[in-house]
PDB file of N, CA and C in Angstrom:
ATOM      1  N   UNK A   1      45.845  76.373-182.951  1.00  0.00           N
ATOM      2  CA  UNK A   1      46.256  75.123-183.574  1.00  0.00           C
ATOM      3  C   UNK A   1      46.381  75.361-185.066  1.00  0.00           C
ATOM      4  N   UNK A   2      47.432  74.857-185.774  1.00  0.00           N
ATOM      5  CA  UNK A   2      47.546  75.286-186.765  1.00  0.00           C
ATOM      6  C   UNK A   2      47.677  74.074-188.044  1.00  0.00           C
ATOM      7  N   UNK A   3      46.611  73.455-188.529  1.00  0.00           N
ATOM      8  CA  UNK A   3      46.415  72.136-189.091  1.00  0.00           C
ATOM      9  C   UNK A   3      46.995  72.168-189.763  1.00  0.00           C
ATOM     10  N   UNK A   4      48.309  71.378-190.231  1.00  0.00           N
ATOM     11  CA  UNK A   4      49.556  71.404-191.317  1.00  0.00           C
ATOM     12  C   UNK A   4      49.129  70.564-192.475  1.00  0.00           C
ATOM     13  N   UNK A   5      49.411  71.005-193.425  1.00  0.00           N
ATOM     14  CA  UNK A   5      48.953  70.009-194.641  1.00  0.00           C
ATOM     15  C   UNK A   5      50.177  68.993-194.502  1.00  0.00           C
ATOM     16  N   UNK A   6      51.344  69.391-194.290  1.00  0.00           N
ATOM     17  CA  UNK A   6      52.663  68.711-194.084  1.00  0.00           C
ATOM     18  C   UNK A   6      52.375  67.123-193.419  1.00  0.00           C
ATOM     19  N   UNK A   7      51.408  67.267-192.424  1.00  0.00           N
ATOM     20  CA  UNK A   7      50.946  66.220-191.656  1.00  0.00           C
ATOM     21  C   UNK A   7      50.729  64.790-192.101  1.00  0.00           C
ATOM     22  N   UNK A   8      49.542  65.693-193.116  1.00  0.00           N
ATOM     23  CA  UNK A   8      48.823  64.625-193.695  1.00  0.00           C
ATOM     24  C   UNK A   8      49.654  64.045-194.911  1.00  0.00           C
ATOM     25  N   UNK A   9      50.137  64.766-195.680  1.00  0.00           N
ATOM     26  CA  UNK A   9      51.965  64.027-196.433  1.00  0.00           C
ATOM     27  C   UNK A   9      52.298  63.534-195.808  1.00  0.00           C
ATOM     28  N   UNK A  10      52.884  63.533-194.069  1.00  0.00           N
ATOM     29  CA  UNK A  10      53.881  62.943-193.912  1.00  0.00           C
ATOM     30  C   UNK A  10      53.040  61.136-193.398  1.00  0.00           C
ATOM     31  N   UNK A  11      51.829  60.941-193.265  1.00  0.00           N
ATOM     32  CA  UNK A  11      51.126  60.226-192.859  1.00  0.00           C
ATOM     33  C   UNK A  11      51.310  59.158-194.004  1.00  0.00           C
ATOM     34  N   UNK A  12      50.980  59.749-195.045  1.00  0.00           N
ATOM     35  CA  UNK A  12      50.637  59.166-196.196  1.00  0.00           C
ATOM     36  C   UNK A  12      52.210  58.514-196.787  1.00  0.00           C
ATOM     37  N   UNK A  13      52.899  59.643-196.946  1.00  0.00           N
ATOM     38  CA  UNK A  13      54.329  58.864-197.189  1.00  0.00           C
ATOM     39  C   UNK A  13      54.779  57.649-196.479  1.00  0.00           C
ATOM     40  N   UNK A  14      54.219  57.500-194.768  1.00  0.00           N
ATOM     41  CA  UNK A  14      54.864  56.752-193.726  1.00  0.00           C
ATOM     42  C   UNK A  14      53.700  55.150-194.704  1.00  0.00           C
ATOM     43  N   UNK A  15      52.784  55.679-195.245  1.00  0.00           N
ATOM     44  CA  UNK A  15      51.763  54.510-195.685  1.00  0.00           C
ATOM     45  C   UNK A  15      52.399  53.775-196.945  1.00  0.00           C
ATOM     46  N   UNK A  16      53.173  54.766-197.939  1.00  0.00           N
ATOM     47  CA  UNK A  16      53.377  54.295-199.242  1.00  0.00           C
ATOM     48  C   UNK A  16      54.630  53.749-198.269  1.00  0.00           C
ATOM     49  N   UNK A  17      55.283  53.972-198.030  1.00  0.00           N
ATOM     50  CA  UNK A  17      56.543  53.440-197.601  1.00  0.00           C
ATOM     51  C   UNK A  17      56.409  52.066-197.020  1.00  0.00           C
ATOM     52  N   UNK A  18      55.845  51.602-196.015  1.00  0.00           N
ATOM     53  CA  UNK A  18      55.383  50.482-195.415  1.00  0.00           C
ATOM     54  C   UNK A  18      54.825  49.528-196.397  1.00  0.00           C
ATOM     55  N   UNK A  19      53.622  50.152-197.459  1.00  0.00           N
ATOM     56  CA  UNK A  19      52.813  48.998-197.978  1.00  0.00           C
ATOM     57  C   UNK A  19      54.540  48.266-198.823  1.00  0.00           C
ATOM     58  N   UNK A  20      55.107  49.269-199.131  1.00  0.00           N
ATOM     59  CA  UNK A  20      56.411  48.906-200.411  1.00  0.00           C
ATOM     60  C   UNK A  20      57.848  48.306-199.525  1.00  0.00           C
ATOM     61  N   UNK A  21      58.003  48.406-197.951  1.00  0.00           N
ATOM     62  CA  UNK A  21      58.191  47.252-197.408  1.00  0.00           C
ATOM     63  C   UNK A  21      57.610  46.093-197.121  1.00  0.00           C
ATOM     64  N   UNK A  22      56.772  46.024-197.090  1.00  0.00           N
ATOM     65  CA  UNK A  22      55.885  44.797-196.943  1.00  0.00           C
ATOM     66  C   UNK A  22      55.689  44.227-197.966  1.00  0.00           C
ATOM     67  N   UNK A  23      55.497  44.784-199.097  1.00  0.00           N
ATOM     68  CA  UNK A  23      55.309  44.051-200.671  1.00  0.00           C
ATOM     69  C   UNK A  23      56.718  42.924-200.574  1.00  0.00           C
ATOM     70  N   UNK A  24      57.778  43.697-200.518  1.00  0.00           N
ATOM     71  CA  UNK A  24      59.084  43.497-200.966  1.00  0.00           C
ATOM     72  C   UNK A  24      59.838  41.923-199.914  1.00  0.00           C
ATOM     73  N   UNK A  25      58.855  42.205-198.617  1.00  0.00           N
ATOM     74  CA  UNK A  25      59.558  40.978-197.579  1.00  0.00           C
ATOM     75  C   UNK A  25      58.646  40.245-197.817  1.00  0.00           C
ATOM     76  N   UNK A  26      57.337  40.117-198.227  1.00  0.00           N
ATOM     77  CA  UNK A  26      56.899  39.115-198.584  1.00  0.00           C
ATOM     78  C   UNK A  26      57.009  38.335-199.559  1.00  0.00           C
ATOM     79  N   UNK A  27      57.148  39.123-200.634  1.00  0.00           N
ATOM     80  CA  UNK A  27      58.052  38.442-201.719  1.00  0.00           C
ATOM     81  C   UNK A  27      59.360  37.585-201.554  1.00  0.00           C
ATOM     82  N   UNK A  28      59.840  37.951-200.879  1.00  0.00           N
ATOM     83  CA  UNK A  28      61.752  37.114-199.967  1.00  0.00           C
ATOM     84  C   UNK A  28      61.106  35.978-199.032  1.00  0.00           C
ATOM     85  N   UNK A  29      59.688  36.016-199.045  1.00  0.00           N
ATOM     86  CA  UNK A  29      59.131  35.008-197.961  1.00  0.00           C
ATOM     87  C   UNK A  29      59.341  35.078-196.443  1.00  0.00           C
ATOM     88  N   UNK A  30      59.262  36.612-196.227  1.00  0.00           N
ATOM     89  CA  UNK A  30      59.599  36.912-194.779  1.00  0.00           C
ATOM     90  C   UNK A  30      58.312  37.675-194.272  1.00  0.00           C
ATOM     91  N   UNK A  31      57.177  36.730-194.432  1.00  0.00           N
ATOM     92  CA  UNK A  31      56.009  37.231-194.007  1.00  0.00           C
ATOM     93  C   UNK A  31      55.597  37.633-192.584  1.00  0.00           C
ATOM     94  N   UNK A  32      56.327  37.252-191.550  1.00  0.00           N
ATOM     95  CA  UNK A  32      56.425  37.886-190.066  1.00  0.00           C
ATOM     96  C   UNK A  32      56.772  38.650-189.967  1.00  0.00           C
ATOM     97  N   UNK A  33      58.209  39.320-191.001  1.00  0.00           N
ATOM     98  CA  UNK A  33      58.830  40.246-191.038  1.00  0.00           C
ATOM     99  C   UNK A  33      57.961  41.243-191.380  1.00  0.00           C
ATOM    100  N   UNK A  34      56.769  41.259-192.544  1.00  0.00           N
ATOM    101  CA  UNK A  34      56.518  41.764-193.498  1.00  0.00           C
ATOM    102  C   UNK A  34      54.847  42.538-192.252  1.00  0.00           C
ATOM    103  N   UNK A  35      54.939  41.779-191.408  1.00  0.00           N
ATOM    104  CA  UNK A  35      53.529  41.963-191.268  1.00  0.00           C
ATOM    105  C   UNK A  35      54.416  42.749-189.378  1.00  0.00           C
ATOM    106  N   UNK A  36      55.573  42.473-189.109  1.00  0.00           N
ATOM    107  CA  UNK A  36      55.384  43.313-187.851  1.00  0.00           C
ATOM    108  C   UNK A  36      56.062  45.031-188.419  1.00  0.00           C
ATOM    109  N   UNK A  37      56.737  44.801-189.639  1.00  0.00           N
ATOM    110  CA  UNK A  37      57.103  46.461-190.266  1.00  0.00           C
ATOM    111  C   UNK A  37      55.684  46.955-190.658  1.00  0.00           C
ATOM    112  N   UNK A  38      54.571  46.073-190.907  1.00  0.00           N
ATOM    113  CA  UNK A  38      52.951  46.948-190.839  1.00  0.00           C
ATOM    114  C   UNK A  38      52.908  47.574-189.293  1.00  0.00           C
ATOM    115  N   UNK A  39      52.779  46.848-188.674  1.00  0.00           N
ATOM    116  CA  UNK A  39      52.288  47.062-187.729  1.00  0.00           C
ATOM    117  C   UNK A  39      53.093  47.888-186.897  1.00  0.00           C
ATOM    118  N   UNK A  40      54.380  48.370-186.903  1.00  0.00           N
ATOM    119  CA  UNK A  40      54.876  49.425-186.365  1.00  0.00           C
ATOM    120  C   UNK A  40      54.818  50.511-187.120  1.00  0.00           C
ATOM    121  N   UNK A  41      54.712  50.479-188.678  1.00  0.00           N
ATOM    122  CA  UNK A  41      54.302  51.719-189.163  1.00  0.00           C
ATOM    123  C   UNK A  41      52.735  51.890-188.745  1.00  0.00           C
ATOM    124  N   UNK A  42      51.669  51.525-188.167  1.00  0.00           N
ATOM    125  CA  UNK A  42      50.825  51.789-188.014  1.00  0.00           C
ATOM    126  C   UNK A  42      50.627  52.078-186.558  1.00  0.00           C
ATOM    127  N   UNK A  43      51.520  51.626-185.337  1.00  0.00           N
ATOM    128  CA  UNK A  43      51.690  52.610-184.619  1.00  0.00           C
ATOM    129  C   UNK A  43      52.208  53.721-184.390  1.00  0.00           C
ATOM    130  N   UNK A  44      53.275  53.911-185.374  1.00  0.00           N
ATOM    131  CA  UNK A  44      53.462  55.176-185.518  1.00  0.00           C
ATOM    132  C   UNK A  44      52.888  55.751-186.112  1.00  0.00           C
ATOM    133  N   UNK A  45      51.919  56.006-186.936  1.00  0.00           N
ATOM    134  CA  UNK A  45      51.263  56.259-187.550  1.00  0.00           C
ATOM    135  C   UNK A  45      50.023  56.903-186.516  1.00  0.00           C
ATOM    136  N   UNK A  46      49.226  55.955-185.214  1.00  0.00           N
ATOM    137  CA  UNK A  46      48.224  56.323-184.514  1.00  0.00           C
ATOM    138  C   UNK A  46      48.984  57.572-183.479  1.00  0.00           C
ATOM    139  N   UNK A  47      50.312  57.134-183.233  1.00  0.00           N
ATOM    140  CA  UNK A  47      51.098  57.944-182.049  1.00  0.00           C
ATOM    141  C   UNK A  47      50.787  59.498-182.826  1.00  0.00           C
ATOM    142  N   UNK A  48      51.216  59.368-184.040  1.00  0.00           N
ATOM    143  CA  UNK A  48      51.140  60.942-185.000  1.00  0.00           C
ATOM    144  C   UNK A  48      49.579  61.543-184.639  1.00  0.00           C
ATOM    145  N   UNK A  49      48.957  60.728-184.416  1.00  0.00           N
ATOM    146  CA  UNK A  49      47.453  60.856-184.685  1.00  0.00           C
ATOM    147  C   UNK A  49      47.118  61.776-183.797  1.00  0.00           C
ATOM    148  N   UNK A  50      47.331  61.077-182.475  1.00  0.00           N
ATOM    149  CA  UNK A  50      46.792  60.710-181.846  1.00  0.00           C
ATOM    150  C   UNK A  50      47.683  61.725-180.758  1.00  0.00           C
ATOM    151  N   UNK A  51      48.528  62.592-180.999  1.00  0.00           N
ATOM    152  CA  UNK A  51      49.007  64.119-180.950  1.00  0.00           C
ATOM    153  C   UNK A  51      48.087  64.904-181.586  1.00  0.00           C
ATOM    154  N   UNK A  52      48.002  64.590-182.698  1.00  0.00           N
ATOM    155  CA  UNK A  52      47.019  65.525-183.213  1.00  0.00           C
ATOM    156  C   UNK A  52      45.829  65.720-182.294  1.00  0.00           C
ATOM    157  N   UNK A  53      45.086  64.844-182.313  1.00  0.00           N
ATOM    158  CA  UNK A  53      43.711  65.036-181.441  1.00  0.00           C
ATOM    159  C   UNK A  53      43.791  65.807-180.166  1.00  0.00           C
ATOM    160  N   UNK A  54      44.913  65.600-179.381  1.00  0.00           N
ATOM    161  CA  UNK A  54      45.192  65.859-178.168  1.00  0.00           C
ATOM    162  C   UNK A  54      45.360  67.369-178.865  1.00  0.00           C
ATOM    163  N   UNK A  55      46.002  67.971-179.178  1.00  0.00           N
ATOM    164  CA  UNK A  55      46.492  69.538-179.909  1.00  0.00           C
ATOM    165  C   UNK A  55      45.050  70.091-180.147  1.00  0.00           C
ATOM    166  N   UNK A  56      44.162  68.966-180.609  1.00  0.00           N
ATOM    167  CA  UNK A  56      42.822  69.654-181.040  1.00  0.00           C
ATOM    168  C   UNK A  56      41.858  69.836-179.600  1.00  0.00           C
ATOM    169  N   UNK A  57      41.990  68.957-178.870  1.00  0.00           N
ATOM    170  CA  UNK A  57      40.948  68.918-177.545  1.00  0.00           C
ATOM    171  C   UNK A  57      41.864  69.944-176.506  1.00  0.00           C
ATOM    172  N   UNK A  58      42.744  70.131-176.730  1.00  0.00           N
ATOM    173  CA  UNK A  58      43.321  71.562-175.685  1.00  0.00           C
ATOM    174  C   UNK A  58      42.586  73.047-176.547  1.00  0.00           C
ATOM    175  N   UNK A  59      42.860  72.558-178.015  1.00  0.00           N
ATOM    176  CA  UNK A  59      42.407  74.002-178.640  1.00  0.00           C
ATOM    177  C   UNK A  59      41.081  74.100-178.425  1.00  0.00           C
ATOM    178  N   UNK A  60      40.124  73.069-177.819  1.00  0.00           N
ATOM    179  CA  UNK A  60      38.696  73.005-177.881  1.00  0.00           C
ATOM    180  C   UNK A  60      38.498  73.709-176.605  1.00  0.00           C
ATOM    181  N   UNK A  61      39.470  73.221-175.926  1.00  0.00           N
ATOM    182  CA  UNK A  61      38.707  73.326-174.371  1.00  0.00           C
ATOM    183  C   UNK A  61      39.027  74.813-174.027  1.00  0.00           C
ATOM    184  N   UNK A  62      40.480  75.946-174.712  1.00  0.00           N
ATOM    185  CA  UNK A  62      40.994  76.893-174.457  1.00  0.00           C
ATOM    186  C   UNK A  62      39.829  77.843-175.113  1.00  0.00           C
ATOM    187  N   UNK A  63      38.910  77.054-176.096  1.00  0.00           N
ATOM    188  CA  UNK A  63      38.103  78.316-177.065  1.00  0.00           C
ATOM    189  C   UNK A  63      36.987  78.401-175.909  1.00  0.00           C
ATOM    190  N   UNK A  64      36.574  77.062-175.150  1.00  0.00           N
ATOM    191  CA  UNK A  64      35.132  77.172-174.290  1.00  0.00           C
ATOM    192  C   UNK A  64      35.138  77.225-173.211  1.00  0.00           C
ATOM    193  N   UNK A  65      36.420  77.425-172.615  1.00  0.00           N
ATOM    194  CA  UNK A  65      36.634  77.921-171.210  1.00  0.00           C
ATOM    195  C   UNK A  65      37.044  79.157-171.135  1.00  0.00           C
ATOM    196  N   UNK A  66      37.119  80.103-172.759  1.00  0.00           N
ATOM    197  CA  UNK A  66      38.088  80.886-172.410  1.00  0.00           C
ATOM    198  C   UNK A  66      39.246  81.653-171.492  1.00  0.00           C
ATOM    199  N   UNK A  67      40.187  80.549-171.971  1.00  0.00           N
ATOM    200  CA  UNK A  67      41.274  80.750-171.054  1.00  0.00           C
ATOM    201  C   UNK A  67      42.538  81.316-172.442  1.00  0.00           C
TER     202      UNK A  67
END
């Protein structure tokens, strides 16, 4: 497994990006708008994750089963 720093940029970018849609539709008074572009950047956000972990619990299980 090879832990990418790239990752964690691209996590963080997907964060600045969202909070600065959401600033911007709430301001226009499109606060439903503003709050379901959170909430799909934050599932995409867990989906990223949440690969990761899975990448990590195969690399766990390949080191203690040696396979």
């Amino acid at each position: 497994m090879n832990v990418d720093v790239n990752a964690i940029f691209q996590i963080a970018g997907i964060g600045i990006i969202i909070a600065m849609i959401h600033t911007v539709l709430k301001q226009m008074g499109k606060e439903d708008m503003a709050h379901w572009v959170t909430v799909i950047g934050f599932v995409v956000v867990l989906f990223m994750v949440v690969s990761m972990l899975d990448n990590l619990f195969k690399e766990i299980k390949t080191i203690f089963l040696f396979q």
